[in-house]
N, C-alpha and C. Protein backbone atom coordinates (compact mmCIF):
# COMPACT_ATOMS: atom_id res chain seq x y z
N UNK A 1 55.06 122.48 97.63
CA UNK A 1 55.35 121.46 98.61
C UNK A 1 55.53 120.11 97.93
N UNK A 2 54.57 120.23 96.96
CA UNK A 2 54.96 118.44 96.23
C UNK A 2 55.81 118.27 95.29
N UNK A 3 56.52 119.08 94.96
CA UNK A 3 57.39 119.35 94.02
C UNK A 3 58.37 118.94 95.19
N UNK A 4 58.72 119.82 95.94
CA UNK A 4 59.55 119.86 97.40
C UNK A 4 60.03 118.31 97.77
N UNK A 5 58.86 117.13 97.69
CA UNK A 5 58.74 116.09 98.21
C UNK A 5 58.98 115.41 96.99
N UNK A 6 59.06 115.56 96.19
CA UNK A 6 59.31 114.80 94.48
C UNK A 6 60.92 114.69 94.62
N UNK A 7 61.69 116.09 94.58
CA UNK A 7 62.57 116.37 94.52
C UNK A 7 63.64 115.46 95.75
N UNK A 8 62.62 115.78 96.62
CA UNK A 8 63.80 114.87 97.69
C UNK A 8 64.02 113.56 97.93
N UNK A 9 62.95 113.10 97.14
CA UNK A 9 62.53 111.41 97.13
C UNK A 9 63.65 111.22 95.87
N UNK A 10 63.82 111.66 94.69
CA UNK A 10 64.42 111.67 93.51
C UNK A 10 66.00 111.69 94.03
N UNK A 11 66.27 112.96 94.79
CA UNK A 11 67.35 112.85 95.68
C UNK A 11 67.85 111.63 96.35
N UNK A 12 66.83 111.10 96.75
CA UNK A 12 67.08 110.12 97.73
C UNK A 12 67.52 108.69 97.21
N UNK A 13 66.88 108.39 96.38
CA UNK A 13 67.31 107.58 95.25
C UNK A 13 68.76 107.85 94.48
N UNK A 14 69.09 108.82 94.42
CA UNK A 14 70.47 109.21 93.88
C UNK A 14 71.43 108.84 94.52
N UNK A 15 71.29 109.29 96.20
CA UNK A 15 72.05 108.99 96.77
C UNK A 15 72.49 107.69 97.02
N UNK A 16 70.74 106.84 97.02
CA UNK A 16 71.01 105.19 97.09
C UNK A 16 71.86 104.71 96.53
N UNK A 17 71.97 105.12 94.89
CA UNK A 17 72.31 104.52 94.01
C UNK A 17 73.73 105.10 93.87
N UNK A 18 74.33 106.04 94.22
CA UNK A 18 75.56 106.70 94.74
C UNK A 18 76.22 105.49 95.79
N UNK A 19 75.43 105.34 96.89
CA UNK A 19 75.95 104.34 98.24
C UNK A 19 76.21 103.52 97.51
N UNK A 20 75.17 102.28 96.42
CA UNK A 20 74.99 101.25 96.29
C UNK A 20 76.67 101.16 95.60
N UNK A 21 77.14 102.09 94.55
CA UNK A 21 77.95 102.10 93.56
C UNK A 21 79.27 101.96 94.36
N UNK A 22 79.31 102.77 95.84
CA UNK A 22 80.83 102.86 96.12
C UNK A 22 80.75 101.85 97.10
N UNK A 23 79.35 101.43 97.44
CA UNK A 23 79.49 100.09 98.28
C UNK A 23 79.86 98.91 97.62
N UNK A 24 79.77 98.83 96.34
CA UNK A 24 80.54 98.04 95.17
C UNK A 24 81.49 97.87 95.14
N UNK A 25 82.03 99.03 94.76
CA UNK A 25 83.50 99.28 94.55
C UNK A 25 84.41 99.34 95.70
N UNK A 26 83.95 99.13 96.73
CA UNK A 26 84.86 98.97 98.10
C UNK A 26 84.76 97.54 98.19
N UNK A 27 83.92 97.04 98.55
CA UNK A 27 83.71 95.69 97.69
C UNK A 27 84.44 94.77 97.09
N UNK A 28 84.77 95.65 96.10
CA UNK A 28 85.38 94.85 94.81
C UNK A 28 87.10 94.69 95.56
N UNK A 29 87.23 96.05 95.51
CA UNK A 29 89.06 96.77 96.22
C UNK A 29 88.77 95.75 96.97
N UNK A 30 87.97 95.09 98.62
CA UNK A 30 88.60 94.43 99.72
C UNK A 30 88.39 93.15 99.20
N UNK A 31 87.99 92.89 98.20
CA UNK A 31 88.26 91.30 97.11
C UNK A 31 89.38 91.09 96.79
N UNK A 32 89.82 92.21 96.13
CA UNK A 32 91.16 92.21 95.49
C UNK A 32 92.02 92.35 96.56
N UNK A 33 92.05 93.16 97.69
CA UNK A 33 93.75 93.19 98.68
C UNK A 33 92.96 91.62 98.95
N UNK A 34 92.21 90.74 99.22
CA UNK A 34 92.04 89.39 99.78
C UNK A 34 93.18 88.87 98.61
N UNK A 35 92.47 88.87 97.90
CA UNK A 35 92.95 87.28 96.41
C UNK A 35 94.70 88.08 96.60
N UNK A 36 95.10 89.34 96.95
CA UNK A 36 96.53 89.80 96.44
C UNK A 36 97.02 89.11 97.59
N UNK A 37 96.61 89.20 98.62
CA UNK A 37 97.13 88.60 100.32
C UNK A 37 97.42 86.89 99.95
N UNK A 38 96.19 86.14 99.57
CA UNK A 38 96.12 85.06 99.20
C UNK A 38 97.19 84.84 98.04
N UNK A 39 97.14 85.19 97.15
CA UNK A 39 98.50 85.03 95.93
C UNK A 39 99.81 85.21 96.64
N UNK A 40 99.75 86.38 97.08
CA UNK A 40 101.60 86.68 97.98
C UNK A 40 102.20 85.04 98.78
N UNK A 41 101.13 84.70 99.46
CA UNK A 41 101.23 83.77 100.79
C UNK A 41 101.44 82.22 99.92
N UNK A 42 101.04 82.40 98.79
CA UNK A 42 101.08 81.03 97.59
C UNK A 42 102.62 81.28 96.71
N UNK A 43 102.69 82.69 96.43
CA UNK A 43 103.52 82.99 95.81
C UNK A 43 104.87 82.07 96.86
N UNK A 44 104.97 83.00 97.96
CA UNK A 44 106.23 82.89 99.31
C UNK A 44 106.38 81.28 99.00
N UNK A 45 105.26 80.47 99.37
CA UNK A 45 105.39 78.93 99.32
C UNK A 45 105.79 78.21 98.15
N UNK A 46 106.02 79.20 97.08
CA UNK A 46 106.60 78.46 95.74
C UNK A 46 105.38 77.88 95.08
N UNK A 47 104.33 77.84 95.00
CA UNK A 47 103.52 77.74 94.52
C UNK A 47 102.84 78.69 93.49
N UNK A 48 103.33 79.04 92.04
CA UNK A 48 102.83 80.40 91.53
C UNK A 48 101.67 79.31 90.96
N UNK A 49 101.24 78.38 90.15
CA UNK A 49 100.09 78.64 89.64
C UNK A 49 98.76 78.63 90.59
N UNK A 50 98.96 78.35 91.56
CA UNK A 50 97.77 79.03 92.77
C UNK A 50 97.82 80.50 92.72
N UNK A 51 99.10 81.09 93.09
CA UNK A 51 99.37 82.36 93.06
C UNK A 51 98.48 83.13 92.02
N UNK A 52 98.57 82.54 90.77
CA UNK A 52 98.04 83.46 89.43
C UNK A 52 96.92 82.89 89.61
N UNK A 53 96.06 82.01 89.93
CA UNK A 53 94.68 82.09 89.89
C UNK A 53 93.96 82.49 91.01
N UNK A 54 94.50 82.63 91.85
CA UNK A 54 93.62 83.47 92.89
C UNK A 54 93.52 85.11 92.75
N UNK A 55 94.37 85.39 91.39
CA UNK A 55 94.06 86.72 90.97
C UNK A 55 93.80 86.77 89.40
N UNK A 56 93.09 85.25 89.40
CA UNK A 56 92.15 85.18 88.34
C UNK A 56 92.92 85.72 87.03
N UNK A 57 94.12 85.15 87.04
CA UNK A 57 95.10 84.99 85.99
C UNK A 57 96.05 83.94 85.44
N UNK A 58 96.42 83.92 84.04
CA UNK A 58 97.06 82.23 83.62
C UNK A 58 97.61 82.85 82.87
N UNK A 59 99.26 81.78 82.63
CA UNK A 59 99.77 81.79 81.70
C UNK A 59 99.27 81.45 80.31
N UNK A 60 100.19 82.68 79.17
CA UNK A 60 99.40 82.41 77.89
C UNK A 60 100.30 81.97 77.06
N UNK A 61 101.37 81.70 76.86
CA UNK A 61 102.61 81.75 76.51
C UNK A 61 103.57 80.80 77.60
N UNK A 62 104.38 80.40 76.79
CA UNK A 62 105.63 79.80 77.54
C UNK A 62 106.48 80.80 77.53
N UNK A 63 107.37 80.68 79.04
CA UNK A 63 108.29 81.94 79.54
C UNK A 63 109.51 81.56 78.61
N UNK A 64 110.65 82.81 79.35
CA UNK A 64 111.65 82.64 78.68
C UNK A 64 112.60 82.67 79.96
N UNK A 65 113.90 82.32 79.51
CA UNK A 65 114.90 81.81 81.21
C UNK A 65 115.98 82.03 80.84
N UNK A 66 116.47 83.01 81.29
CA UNK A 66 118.50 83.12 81.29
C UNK A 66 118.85 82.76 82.78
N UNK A 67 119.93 81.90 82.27
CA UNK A 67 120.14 81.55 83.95
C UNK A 67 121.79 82.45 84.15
N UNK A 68 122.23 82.96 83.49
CA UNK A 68 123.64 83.72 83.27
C UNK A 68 124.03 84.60 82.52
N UNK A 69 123.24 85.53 82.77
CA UNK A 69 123.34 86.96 81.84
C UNK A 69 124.91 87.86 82.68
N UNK A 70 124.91 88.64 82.06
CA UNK A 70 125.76 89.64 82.67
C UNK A 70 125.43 90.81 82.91
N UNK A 71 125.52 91.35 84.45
CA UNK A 71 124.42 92.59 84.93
C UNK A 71 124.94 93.88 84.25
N UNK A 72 126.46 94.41 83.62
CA UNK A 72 126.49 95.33 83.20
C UNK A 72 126.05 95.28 81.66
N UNK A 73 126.07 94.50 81.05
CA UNK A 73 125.73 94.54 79.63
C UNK A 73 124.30 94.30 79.61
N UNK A 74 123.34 94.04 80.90
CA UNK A 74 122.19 93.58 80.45
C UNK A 74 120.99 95.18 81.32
N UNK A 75 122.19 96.18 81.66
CA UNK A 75 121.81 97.69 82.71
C UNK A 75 122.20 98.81 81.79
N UNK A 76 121.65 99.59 82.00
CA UNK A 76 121.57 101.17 81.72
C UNK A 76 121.87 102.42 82.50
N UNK A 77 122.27 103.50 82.41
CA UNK A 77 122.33 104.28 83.74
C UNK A 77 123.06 104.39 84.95
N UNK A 78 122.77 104.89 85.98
CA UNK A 78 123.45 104.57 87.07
C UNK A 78 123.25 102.54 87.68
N UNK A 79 122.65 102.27 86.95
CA UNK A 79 122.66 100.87 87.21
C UNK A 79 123.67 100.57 87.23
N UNK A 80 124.05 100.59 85.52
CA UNK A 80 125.18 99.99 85.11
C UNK A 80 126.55 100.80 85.92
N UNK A 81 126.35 101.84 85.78
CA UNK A 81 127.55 102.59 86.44
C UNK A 81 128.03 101.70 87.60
N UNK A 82 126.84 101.49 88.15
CA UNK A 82 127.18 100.69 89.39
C UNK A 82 127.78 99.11 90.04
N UNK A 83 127.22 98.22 88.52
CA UNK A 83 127.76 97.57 88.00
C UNK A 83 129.63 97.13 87.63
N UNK A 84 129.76 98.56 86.69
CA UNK A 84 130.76 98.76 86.50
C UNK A 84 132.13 98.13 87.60
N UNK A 85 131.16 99.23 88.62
CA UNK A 85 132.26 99.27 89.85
C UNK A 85 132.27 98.21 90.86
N UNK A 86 130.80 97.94 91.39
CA UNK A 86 130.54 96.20 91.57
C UNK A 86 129.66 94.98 91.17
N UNK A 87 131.05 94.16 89.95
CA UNK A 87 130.48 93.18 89.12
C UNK A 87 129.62 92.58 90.45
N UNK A 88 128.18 91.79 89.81
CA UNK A 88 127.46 91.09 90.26
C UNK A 88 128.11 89.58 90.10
N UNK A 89 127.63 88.73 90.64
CA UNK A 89 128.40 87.11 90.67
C UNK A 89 127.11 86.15 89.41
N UNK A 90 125.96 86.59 89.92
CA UNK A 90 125.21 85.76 88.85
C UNK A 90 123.94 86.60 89.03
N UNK A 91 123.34 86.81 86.93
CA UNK A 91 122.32 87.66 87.00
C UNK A 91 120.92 86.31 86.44
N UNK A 92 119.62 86.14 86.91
CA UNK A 92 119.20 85.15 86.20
C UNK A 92 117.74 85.95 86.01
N UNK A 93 116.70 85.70 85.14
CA UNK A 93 115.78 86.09 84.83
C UNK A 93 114.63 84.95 83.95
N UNK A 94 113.43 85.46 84.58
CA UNK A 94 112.07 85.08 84.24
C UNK A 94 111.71 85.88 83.28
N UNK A 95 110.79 85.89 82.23
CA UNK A 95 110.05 87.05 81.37
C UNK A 95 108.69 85.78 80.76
N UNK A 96 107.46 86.37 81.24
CA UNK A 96 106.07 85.75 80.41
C UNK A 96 105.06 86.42 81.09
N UNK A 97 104.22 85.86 79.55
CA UNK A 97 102.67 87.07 80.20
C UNK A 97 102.03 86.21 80.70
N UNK A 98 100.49 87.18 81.53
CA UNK A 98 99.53 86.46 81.95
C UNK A 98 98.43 86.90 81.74
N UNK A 99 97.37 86.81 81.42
CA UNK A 99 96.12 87.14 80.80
C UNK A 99 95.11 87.21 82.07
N UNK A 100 93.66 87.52 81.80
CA UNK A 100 92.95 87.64 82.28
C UNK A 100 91.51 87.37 81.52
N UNK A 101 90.94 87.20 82.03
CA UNK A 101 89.53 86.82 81.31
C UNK A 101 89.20 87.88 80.64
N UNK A 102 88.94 89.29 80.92
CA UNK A 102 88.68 90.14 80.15
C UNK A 102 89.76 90.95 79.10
N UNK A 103 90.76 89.95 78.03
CA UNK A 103 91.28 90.31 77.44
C UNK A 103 92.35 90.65 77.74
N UNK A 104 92.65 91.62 78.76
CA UNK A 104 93.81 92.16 79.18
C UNK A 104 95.56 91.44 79.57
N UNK A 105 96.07 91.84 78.82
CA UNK A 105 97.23 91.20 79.01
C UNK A 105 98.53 91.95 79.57
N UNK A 106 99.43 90.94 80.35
CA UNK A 106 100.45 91.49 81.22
C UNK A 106 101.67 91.43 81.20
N UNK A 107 102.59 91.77 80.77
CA UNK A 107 103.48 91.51 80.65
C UNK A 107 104.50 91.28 81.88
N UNK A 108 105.87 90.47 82.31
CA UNK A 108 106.31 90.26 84.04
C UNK A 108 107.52 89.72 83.64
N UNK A 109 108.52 90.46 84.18
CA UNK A 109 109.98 90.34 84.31
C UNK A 109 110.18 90.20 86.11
N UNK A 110 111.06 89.12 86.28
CA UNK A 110 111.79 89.12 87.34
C UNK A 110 113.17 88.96 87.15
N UNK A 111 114.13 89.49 87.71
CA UNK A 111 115.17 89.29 87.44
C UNK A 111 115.96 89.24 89.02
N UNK A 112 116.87 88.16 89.34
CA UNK A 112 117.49 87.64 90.33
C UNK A 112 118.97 88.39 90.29
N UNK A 113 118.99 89.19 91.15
CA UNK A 113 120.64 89.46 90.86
C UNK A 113 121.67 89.33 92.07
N UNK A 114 122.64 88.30 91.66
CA UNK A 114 123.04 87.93 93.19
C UNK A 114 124.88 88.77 92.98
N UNK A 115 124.92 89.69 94.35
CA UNK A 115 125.78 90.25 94.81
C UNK A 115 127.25 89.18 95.25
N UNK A 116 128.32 89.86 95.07
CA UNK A 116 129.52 89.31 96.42
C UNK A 116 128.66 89.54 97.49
N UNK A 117 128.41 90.41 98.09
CA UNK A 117 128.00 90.58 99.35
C UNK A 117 126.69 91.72 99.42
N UNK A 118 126.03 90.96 101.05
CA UNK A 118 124.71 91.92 101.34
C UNK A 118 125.03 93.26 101.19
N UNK A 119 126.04 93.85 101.65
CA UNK A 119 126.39 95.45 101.58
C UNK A 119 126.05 95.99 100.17
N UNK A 120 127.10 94.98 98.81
CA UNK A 120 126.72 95.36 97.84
C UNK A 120 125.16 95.24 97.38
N UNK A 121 124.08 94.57 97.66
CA UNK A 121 122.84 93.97 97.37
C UNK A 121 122.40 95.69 97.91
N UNK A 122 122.45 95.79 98.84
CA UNK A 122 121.37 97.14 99.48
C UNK A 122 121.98 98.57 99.66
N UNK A 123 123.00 98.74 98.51
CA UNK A 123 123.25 99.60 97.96
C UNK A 123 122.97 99.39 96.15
N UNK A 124 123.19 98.85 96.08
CA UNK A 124 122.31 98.13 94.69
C UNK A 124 120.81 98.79 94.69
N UNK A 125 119.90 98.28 95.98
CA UNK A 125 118.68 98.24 95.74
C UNK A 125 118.46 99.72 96.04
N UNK A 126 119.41 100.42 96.49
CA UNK A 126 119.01 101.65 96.53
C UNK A 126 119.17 102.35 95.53
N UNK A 127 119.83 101.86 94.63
CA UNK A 127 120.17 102.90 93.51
C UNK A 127 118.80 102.28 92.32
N UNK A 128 119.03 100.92 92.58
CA UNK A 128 116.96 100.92 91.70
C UNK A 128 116.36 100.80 91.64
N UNK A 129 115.55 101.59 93.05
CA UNK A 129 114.69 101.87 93.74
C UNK A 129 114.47 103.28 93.48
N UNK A 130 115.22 103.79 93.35
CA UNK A 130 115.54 105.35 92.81
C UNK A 130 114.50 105.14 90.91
N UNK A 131 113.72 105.92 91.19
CA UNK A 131 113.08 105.79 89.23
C UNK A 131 113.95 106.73 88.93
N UNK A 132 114.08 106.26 87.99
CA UNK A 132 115.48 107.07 86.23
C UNK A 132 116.50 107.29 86.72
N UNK A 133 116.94 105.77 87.83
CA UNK A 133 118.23 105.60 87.68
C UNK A 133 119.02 105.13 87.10
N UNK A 134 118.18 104.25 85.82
CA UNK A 134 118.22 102.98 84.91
C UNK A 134 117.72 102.08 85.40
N UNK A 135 118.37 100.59 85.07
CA UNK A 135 117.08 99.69 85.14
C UNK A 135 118.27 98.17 85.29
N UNK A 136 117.79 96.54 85.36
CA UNK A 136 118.23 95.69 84.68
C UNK A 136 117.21 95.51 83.83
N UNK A 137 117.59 95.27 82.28
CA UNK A 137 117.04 95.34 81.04
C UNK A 137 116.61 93.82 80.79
N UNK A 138 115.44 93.11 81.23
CA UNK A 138 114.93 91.88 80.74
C UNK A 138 115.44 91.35 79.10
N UNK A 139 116.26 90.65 78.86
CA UNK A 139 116.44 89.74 77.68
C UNK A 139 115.36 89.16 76.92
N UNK A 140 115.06 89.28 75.68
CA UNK A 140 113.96 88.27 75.01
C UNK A 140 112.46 88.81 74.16
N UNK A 141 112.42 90.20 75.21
CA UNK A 141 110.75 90.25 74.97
C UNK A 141 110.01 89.93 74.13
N UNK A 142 110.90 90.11 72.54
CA UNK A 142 110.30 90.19 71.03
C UNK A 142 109.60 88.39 71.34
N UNK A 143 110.87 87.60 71.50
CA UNK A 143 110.37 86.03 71.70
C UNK A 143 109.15 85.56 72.13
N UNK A 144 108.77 86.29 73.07
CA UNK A 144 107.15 86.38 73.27
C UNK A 144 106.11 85.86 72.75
N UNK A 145 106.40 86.92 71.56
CA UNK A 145 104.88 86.86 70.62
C UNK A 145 104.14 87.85 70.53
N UNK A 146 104.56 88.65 71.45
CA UNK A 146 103.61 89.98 71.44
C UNK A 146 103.94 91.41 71.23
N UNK A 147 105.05 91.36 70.55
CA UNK A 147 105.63 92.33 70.24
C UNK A 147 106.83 92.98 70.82
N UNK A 148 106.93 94.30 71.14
CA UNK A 148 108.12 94.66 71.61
C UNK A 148 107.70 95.28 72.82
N UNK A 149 108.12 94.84 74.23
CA UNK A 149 107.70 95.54 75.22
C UNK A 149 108.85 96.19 75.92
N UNK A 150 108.46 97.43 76.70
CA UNK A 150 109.30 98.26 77.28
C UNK A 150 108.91 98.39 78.41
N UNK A 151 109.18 98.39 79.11
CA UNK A 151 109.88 98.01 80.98
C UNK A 151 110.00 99.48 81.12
N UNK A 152 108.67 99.92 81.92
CA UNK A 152 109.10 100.99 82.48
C UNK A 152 109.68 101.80 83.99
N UNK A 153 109.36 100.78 84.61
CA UNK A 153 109.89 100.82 85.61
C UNK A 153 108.48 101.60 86.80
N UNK A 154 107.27 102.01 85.96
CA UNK A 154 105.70 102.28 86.50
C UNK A 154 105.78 101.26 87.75
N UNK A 155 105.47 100.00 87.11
CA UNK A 155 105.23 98.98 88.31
C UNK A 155 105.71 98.03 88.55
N UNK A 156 106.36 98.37 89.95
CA UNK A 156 108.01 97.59 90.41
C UNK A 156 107.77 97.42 91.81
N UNK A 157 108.29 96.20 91.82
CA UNK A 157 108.71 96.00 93.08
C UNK A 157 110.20 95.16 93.17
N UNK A 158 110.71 95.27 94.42
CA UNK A 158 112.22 94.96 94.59
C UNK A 158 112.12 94.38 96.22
N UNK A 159 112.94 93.31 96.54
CA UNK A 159 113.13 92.96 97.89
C UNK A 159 114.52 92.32 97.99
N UNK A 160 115.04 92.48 98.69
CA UNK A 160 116.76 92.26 99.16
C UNK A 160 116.50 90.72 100.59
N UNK A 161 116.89 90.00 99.94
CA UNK A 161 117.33 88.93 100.72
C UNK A 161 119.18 88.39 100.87
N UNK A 162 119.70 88.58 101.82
CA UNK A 162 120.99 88.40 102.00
C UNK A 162 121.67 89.27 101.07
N UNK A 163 122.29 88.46 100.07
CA UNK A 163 122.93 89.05 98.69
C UNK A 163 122.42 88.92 97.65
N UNK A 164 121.08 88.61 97.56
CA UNK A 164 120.27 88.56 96.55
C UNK A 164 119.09 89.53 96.45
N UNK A 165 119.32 90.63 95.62
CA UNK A 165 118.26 91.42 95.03
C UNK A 165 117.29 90.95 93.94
N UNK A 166 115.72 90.85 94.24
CA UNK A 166 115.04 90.59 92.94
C UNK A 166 113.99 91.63 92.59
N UNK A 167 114.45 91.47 91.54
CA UNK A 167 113.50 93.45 91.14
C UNK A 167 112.10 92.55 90.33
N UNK A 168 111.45 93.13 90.17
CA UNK A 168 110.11 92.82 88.93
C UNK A 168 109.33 93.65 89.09
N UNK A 169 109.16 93.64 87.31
CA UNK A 169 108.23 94.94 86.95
C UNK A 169 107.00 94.26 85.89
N UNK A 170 105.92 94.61 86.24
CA UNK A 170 105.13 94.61 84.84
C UNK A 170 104.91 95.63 84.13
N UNK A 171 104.22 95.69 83.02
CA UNK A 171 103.65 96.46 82.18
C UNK A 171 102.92 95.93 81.07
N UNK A 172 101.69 96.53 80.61
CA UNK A 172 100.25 96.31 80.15
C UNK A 172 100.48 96.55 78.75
N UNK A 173 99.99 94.84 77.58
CA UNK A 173 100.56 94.68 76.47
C UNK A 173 99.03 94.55 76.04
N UNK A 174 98.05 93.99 76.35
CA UNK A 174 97.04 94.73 75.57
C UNK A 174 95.47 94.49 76.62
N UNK A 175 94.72 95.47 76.14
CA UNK A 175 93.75 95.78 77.11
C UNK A 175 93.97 96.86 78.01
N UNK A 176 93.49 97.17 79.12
CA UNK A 176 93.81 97.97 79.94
C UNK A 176 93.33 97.23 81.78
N UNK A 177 94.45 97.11 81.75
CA UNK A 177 94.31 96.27 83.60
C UNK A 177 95.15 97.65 84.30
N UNK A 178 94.66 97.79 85.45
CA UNK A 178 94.56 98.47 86.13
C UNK A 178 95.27 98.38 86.82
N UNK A 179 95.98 100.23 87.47
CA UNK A 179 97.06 100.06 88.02
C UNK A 179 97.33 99.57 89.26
N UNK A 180 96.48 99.13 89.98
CA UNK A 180 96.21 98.75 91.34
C UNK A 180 97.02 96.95 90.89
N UNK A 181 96.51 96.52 89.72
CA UNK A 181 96.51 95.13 89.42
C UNK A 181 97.63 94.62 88.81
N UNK A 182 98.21 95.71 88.05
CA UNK A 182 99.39 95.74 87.94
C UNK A 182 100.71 95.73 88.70
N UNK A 183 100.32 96.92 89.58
CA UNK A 183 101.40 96.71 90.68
C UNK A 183 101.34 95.47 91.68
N UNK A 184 99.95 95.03 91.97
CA UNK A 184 99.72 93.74 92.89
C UNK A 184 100.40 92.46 91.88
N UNK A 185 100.55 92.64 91.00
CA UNK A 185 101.32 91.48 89.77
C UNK A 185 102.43 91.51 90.10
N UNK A 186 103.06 92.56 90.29
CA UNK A 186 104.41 93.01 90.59
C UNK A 186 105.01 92.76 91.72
N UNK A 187 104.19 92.99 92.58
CA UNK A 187 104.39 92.34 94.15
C UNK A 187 104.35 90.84 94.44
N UNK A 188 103.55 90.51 93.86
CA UNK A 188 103.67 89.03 93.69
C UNK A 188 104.32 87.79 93.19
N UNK A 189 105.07 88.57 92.05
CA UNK A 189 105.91 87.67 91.43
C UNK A 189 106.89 88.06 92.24
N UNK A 190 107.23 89.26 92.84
CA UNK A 190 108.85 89.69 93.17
C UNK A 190 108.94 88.34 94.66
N UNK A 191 107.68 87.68 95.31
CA UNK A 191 108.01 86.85 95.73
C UNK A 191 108.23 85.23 95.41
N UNK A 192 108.16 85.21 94.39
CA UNK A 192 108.40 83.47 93.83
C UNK A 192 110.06 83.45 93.84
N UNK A 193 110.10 82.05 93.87
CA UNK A 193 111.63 81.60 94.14
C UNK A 193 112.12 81.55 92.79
N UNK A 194 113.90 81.81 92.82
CA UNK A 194 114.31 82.02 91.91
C UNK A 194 114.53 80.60 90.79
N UNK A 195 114.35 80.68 89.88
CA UNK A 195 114.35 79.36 88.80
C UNK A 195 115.66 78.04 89.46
């Protein structure tokens, strides 16, 4: 019997400490959709360095800025294919990291690509929206400082306004930030205004 009562008290404690852990970690997650809600709503207003610190992130590096690239020479794939057939009018792009207190670093491409027309924009966004359909290929990365990064197209987001498609992707240059945080990076920049 006292063994019986050892055991379930020991139990019981497990479980506490089970609750306590995912009562944490739920916790933590409805912190983070807050500060991501809060960044988006800073982001929309043109305001990114509120944006990046309410998700407890800063620039580490100065960005880099093409204001007139060319969308087939700067695409791959059915991108470009698509390209091919309808030139874009003007391609412009963002590229810089953002850090975090615990080391982790981020890498963030946006790229602005403005159509002749909405028709062309959301047939556009359907084709790269599609993963391994190709891509638009960010200009610069080496310039950085941090080496050579590759755009995988993991964590993306894309939104179509009129005739303007803006895609952005991150991906994780050192440390390990998490994919939840990554993609909320991604979502967030894809709303800042274009340069």
């Amino acid at each position: 019997m006292l063994a019986g009562l050892m055991a379930s008290g020991g139990g019981g404690g497990t479980a506490g400490s089970a609750g306590t852990t995912l009562d944490s970690a739920a916790g933590q997650r409805v912190t983070q959709v807050k500060s991501t809600r809060n960044s988006r709503n800073a982001a929309k207003k043109g305001n990114e360095r509120e944006a990046w610190d309410r998700m407890a992130l800063r620039k580490i590096r100065n960005e880099i800025q093409h204001g007139d690239l060319h969308c087939a020479a700067q695409s791959y794939g059915e991108v470009q294919e698509f390209f091919l057939r309808h030139p874009c009018k003007r391609l412009q792009q963002r590229l810089f990291p953002l850090a975090d207190d615990q080391g982790n670093v981020i890498a963030v491409s946006i790229m602005w690509v403005t159509m002749p027309s909405r028709a062309d924009a959301t047939k556009l966004k359907r084709v790269e929206d599609t993963y391994g359909t190709g891509d638009v290929t960010p200009v610069g990365t080496q310039l950085l400082g941090l080496g050579d990064v590759r755009f995988t197209g993991r964590y993306y987001a894309s939104r179509r306004t009129g005739s303007q498609l803006v895609i952005t992707e991150t991906e994780p240059l050192h440390g390990q930030p998490s994919d939840s945080v990554l993609n909320d990076v991604a979502s967030i920049a894809n709303l800042l205004p274009a340069p």
